[in-house]
Structure formats: C-alpha cells, structure tokens
C-alpha atoms as a PDB file:
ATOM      1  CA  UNK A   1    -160.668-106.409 131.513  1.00  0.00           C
ATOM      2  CA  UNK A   2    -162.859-109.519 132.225  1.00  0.00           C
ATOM      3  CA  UNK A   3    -166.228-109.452 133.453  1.00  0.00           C
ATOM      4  CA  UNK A   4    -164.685-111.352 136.763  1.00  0.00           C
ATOM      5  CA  UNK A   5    -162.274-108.015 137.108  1.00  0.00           C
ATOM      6  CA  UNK A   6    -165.483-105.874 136.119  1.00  0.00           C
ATOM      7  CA  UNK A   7    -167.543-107.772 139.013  1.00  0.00           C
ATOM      8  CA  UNK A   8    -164.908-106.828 142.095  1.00  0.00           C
ATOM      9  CA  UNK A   9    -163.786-103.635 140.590  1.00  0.00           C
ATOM     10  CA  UNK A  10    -167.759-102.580 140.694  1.00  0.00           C
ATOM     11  CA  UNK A  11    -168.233-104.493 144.201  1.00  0.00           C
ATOM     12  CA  UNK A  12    -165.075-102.553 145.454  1.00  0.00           C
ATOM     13  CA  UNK A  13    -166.361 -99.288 144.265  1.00  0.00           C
ATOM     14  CA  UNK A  14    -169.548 -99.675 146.234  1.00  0.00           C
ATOM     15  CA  UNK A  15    -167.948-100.859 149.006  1.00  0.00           C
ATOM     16  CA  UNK A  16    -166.204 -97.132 148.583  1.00  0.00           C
ATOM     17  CA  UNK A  17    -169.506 -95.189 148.350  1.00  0.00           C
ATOM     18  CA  UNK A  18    -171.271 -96.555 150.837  1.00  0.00           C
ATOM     19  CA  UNK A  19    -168.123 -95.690 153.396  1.00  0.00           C
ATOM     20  CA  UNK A  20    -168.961 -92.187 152.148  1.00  0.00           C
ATOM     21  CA  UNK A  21    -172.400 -91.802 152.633  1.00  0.00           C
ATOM     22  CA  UNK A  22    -172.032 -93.386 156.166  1.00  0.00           C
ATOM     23  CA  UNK A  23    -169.624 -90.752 156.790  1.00  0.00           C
ATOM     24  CA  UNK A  24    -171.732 -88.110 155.538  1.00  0.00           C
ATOM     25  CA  UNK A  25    -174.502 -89.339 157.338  1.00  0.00           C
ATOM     26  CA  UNK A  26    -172.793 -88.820 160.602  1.00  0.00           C
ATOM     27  CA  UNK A  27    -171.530 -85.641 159.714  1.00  0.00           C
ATOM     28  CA  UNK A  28    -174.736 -84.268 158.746  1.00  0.00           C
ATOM     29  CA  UNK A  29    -175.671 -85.521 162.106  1.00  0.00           C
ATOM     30  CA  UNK A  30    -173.246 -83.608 164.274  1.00  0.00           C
ATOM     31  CA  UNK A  31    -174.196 -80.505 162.008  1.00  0.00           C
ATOM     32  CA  UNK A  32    -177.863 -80.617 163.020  1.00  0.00           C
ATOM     33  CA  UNK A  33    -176.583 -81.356 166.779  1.00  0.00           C
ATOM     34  CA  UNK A  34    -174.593 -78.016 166.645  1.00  0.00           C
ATOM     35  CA  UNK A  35    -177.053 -76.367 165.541  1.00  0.00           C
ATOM     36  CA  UNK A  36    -179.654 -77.556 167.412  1.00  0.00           C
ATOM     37  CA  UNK A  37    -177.401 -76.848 170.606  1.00  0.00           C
ATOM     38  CA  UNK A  38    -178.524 -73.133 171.009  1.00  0.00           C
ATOM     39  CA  UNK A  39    -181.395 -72.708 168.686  1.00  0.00           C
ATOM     40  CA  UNK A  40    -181.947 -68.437 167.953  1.00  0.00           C
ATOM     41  CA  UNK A  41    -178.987 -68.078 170.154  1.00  0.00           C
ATOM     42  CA  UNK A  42    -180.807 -68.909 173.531  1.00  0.00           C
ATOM     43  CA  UNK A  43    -178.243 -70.554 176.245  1.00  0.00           C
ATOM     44  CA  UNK A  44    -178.928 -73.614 177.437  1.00  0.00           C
ATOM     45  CA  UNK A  45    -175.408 -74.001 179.752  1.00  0.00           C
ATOM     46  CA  UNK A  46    -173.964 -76.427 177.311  1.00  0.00           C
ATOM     47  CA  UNK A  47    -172.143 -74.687 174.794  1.00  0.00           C
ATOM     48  CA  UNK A  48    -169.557 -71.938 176.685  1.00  0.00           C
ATOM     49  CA  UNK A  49    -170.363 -67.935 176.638  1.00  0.00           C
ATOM     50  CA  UNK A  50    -167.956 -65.806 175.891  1.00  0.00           C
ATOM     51  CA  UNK A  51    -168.328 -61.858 177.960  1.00  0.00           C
ATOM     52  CA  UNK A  52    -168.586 -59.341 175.631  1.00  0.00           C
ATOM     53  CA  UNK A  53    -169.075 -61.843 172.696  1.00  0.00           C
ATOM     54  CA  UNK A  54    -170.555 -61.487 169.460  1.00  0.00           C
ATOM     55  CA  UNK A  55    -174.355 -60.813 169.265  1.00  0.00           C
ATOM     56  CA  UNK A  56    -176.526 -63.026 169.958  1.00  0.00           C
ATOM     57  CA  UNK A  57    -180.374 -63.643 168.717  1.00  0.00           C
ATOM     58  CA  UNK A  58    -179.299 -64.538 165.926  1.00  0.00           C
ATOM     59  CA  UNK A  59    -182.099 -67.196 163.512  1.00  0.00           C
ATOM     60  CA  UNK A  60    -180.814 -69.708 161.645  1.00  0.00           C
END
C-alpha cells in the first residue's frame, strides 16, 4: 500500500468516526431529554400516566 492509498484510507476512516460521534452526540442528547422529562418522577403532562402504574418517586 502507497502512502497515496494510506492518505484516503486514513481520511476515509475519519470521515467514519466522526459520523459516529455525531451520532452519539445526538443520542446522548435525547437520553438527557428523557430523562430530564420527569425528573424524581414528578408529572409535568408531557410524558403519558399510566393508572395503577409502577411507583413513582423514583431519583435518578
């Protein structure tokens, strides 16, 4: 392998990584919004309630 071939195999592998950490990113995101939705089980009206559901109160 050539240090040409070297160059865009390295370029394409970063190219690759930073698609995964963008993705992560806005996963990580969405995870904090969920669980920011109904901090210590409180209910705000956004997230559904189910009667007779599990226990609430819980921390996280």
């Amino acid at each position: 392998m050539n240090e040409r071939e070297q160059g865009m195999e390295m370029r394409q592998r970063m190219t690759e990584l930073q698609t995964q950490v963008e993705d992560l990113k806005a996963l990580v995101n969405t995870l904090l919004s969920v669980i920011c939705e109904e901090p210590d089980g409180q209910h705000s009206g956004a997230a559904p309630s189910l009667a007779g559901g599990p226990a609430t109160s819980y921390c996280m």
